[in-house]
PDB file of N, CA and C in Angstrom:
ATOM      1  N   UNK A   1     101.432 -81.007  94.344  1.00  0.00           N
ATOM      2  CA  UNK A   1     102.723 -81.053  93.677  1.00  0.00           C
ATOM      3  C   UNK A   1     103.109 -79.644  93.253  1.00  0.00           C
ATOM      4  N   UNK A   2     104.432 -79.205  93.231  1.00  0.00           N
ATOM      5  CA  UNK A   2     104.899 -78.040  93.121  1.00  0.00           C
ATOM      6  C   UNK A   2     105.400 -78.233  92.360  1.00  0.00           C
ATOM      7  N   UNK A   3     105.416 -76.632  91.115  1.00  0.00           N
ATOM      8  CA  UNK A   3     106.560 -76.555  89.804  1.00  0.00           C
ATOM      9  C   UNK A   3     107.695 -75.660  90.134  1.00  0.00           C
ATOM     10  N   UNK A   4     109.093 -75.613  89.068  1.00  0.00           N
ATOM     11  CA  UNK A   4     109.629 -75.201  89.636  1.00  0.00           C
ATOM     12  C   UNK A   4     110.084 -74.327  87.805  1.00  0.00           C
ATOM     13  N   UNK A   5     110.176 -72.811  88.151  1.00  0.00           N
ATOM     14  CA  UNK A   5     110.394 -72.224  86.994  1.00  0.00           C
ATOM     15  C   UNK A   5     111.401 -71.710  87.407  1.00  0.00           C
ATOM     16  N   UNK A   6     112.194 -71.129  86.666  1.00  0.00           N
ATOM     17  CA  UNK A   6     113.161 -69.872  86.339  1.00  0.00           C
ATOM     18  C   UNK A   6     113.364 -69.093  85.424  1.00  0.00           C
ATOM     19  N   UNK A   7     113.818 -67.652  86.204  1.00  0.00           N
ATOM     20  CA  UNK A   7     112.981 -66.260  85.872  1.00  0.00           C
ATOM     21  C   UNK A   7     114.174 -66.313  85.103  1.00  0.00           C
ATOM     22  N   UNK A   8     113.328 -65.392  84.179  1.00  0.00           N
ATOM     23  CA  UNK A   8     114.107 -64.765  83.088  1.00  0.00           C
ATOM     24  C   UNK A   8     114.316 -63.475  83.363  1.00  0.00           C
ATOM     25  N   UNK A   9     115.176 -62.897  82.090  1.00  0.00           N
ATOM     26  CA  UNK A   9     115.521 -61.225  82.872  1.00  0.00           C
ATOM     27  C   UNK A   9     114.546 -60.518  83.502  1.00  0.00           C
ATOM     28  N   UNK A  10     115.356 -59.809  84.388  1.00  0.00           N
ATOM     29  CA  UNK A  10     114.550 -58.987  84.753  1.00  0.00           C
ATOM     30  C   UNK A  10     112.547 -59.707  84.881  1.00  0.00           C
ATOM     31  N   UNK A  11     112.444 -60.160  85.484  1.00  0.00           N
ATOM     32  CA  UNK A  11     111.223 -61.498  85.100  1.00  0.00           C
ATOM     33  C   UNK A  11     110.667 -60.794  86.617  1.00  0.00           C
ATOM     34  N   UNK A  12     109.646 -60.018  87.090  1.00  0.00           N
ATOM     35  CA  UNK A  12     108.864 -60.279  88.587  1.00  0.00           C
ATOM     36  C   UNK A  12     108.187 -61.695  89.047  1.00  0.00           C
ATOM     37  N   UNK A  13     107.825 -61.654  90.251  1.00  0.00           N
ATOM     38  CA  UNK A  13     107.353 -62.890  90.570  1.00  0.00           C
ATOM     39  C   UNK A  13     105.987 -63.009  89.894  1.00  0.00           C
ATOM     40  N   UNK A  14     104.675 -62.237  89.749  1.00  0.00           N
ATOM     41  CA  UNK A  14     103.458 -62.364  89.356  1.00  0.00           C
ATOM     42  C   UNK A  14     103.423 -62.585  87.727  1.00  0.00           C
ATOM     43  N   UNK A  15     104.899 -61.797  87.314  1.00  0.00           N
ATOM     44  CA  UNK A  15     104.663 -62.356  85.875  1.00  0.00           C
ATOM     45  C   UNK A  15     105.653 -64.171  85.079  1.00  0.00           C
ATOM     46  N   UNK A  16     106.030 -64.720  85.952  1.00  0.00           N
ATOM     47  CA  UNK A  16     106.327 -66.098  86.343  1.00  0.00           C
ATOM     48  C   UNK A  16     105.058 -66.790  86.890  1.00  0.00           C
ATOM     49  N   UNK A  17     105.039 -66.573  87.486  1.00  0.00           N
ATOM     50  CA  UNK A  17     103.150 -67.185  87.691  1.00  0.00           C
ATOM     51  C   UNK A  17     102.270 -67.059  87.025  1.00  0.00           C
ATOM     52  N   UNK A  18     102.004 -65.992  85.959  1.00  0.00           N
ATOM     53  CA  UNK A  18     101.223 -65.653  84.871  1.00  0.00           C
ATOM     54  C   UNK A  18     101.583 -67.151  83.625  1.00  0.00           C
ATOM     55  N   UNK A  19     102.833 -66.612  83.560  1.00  0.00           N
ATOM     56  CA  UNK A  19     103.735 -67.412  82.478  1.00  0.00           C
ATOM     57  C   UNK A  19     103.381 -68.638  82.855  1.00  0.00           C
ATOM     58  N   UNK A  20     104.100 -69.588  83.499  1.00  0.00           N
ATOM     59  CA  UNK A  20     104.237 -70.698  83.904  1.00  0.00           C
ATOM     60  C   UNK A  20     102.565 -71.591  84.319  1.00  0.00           C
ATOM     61  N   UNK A  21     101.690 -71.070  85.310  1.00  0.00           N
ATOM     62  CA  UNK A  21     100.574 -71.114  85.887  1.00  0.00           C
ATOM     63  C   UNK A  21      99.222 -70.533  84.847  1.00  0.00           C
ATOM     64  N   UNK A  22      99.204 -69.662  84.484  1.00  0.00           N
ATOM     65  CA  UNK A  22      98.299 -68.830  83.492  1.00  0.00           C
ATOM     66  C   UNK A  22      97.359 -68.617  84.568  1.00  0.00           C
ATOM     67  N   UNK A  23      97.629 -68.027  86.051  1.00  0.00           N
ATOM     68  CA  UNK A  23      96.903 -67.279  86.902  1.00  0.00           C
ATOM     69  C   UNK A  23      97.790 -66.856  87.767  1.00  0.00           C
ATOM     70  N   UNK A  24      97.196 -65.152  88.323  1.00  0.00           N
ATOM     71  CA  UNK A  24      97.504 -65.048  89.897  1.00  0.00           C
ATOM     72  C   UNK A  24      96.417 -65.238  90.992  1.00  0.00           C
ATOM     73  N   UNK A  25      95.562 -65.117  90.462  1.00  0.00           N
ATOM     74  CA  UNK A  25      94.106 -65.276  91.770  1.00  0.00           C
ATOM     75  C   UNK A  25      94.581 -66.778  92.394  1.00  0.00           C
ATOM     76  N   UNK A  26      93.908 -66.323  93.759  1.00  0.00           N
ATOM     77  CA  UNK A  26      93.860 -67.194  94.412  1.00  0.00           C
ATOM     78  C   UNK A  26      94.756 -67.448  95.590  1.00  0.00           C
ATOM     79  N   UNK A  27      95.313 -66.488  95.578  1.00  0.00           N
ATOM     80  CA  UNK A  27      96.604 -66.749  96.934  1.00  0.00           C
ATOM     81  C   UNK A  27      97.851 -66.889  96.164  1.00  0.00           C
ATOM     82  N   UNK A  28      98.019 -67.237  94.910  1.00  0.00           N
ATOM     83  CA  UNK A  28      99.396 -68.243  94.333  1.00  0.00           C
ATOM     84  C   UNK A  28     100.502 -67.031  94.298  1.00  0.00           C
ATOM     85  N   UNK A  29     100.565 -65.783  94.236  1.00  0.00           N
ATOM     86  CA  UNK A  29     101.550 -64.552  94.866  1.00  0.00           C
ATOM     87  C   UNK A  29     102.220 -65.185  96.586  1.00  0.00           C
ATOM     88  N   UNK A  30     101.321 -65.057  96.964  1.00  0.00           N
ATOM     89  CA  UNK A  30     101.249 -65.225  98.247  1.00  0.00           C
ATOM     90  C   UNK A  30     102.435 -66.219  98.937  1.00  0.00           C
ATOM     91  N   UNK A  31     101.835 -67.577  98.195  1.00  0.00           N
ATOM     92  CA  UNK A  31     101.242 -69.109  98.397  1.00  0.00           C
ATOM     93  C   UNK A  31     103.529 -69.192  97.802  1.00  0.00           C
ATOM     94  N   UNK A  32     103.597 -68.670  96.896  1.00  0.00           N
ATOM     95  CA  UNK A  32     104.879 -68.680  96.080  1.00  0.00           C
ATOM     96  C   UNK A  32     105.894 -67.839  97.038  1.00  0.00           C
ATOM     97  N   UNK A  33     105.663 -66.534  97.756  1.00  0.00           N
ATOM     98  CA  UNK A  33     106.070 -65.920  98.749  1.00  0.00           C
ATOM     99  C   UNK A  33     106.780 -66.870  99.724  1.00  0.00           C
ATOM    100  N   UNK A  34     105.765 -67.845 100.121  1.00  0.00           N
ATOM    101  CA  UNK A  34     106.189 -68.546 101.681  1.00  0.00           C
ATOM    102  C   UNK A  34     106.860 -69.973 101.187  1.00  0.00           C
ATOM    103  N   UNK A  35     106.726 -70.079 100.315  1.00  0.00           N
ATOM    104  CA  UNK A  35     107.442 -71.340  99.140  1.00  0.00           C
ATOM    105  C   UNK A  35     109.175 -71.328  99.283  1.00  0.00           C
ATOM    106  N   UNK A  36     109.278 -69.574  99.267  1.00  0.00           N
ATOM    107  CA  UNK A  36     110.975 -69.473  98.633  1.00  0.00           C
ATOM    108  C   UNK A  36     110.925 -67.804  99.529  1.00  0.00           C
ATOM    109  N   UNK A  37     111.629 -69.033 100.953  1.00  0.00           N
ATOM    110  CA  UNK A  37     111.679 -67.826 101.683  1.00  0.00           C
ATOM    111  C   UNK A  37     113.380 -67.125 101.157  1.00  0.00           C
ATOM    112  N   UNK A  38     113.294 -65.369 101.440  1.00  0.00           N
ATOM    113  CA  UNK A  38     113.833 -64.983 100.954  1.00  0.00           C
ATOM    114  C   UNK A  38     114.237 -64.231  99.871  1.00  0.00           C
ATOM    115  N   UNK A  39     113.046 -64.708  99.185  1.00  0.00           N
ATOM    116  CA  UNK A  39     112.864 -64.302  97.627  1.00  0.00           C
ATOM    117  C   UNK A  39     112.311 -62.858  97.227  1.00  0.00           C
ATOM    118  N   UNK A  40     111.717 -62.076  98.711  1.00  0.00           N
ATOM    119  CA  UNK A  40     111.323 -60.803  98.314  1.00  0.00           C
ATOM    120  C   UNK A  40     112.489 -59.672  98.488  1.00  0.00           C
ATOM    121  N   UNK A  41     113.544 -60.298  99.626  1.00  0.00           N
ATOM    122  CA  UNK A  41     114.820 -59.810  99.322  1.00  0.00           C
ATOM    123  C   UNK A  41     115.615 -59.637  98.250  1.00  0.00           C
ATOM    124  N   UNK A  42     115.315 -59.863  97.070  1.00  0.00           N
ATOM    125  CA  UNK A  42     116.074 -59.979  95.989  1.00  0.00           C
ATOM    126  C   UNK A  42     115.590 -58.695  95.179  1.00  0.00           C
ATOM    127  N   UNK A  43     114.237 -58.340  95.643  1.00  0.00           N
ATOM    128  CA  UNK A  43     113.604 -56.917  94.961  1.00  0.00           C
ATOM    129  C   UNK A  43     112.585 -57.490  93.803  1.00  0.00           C
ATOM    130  N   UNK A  44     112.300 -56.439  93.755  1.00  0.00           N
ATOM    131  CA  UNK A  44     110.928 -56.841  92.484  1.00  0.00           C
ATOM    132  C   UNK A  44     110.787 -57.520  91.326  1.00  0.00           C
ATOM    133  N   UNK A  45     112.740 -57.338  90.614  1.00  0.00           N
ATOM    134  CA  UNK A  45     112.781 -57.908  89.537  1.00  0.00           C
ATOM    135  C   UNK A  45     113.887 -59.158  89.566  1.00  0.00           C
ATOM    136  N   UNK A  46     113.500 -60.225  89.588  1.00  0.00           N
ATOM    137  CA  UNK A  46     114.364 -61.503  90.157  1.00  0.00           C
ATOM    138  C   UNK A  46     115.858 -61.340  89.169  1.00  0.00           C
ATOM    139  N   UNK A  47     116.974 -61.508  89.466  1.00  0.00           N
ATOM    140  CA  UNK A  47     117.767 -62.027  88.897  1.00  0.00           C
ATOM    141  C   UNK A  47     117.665 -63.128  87.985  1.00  0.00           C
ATOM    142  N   UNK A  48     118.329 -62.809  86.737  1.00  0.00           N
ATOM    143  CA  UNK A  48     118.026 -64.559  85.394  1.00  0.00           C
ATOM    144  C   UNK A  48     118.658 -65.302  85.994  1.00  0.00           C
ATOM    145  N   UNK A  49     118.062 -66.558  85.898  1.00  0.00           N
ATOM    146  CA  UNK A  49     118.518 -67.894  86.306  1.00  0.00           C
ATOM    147  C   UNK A  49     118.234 -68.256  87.789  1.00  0.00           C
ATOM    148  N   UNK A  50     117.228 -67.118  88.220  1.00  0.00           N
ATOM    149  CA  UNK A  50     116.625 -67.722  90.129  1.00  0.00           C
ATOM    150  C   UNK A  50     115.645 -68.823  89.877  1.00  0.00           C
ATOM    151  N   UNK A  51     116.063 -69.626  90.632  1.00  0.00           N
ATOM    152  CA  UNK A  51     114.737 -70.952  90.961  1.00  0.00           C
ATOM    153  C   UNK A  51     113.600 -70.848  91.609  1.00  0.00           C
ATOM    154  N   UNK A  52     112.680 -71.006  91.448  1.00  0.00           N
ATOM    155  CA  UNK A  52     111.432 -70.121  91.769  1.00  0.00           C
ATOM    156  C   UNK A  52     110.397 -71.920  92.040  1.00  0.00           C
ATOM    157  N   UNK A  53     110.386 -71.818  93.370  1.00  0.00           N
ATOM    158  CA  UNK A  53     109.132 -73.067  93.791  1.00  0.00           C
ATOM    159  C   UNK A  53     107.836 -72.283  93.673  1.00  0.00           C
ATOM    160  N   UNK A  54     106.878 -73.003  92.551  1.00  0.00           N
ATOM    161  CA  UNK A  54     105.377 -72.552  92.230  1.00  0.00           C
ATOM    162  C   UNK A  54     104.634 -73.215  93.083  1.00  0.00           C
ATOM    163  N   UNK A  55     103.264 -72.601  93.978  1.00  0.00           N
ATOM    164  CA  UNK A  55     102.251 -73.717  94.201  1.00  0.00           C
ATOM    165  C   UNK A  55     101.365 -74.237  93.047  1.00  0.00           C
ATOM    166  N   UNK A  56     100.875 -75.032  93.431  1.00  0.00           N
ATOM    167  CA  UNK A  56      99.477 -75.560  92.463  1.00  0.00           C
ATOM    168  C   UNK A  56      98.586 -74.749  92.555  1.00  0.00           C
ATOM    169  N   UNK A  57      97.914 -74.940  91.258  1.00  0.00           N
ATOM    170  CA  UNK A  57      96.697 -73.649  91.012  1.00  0.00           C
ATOM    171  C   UNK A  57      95.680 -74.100  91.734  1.00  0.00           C
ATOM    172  N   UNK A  58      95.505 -73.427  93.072  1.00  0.00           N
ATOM    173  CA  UNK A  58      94.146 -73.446  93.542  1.00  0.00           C
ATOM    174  C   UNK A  58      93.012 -73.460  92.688  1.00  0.00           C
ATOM    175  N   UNK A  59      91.745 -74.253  93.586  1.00  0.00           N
ATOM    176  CA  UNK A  59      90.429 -74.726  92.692  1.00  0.00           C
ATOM    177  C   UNK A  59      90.224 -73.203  92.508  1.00  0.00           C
ATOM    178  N   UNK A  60      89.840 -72.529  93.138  1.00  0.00           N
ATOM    179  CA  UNK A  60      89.092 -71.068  93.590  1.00  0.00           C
ATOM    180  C   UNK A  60      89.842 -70.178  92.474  1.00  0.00           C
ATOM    181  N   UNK A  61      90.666 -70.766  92.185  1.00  0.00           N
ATOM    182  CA  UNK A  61      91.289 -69.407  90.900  1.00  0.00           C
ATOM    183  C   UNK A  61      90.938 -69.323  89.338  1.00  0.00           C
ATOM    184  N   UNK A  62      90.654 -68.054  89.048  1.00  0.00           N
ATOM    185  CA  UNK A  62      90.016 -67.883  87.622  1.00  0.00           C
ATOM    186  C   UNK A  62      91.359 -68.365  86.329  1.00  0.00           C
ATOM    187  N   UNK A  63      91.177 -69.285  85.887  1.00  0.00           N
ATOM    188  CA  UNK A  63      91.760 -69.511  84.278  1.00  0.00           C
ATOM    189  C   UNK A  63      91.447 -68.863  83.172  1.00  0.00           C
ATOM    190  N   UNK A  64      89.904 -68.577  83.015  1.00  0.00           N
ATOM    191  CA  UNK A  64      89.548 -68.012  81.936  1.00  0.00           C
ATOM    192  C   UNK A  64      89.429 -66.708  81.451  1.00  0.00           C
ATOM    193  N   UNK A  65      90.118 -66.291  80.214  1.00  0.00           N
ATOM    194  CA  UNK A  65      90.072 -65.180  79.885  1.00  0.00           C
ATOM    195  C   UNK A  65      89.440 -64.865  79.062  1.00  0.00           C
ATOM    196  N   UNK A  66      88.380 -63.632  79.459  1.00  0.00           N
ATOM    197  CA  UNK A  66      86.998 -63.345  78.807  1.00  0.00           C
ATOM    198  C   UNK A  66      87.646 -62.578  77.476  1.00  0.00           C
ATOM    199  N   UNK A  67      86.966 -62.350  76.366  1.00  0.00           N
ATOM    200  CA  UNK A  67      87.343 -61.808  74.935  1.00  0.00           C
ATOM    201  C   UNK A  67      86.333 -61.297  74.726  1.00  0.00           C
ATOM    202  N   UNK A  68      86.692 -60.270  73.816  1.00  0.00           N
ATOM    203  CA  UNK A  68      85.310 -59.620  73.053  1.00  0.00           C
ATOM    204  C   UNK A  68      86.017 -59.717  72.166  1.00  0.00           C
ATOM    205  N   UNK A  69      84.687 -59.846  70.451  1.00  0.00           N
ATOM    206  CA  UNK A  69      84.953 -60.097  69.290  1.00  0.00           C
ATOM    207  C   UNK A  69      84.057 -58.927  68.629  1.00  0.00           C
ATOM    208  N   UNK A  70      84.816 -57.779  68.266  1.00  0.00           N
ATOM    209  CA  UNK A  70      84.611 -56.511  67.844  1.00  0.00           C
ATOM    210  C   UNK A  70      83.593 -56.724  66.558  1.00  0.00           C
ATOM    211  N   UNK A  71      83.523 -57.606  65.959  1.00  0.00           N
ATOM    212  CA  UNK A  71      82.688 -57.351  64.634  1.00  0.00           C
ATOM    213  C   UNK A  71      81.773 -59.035  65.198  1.00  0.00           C
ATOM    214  N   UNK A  72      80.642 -58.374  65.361  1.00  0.00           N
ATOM    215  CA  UNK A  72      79.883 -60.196  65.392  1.00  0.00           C
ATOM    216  C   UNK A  72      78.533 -59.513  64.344  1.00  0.00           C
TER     217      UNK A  72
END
């Protein structure tokens, strides 16, 4: 199943996938590329209000974000 976001200003595609997905690993740049053909024509920073087809987060892609806790 596919989501479907829209970019905010000035919004790139990897940081819509960040946002929306909370990953890029895994192909989902890519995977979102061949989704919405056309879409690299528009340039790096999407126009507000473009419709943007997401794939599903591949198994193979990292979710977790490692932390360090400065005083333990």
């Amino acid at each position: 199943m596919t989501t479907r976001a829209t970019a905010r200003q000035n919004e790139p595609l990897d940081l819509i996938c960040w946002r929306v997905l909370g990953t890029t690993d895994g192909g989902v740049l890519e995977q979102a590329l061949t989704l919405n053909r056309g879409l690299a024509e528009l340039g790096v920073f999407l126009p507000e209000g473009t419709v943007v087809i997401l794939p599903d987060i591949p198994d193979n892609a990292t979710s977790i974000v490692e932390t360090v806790n400065l005083w333990d």
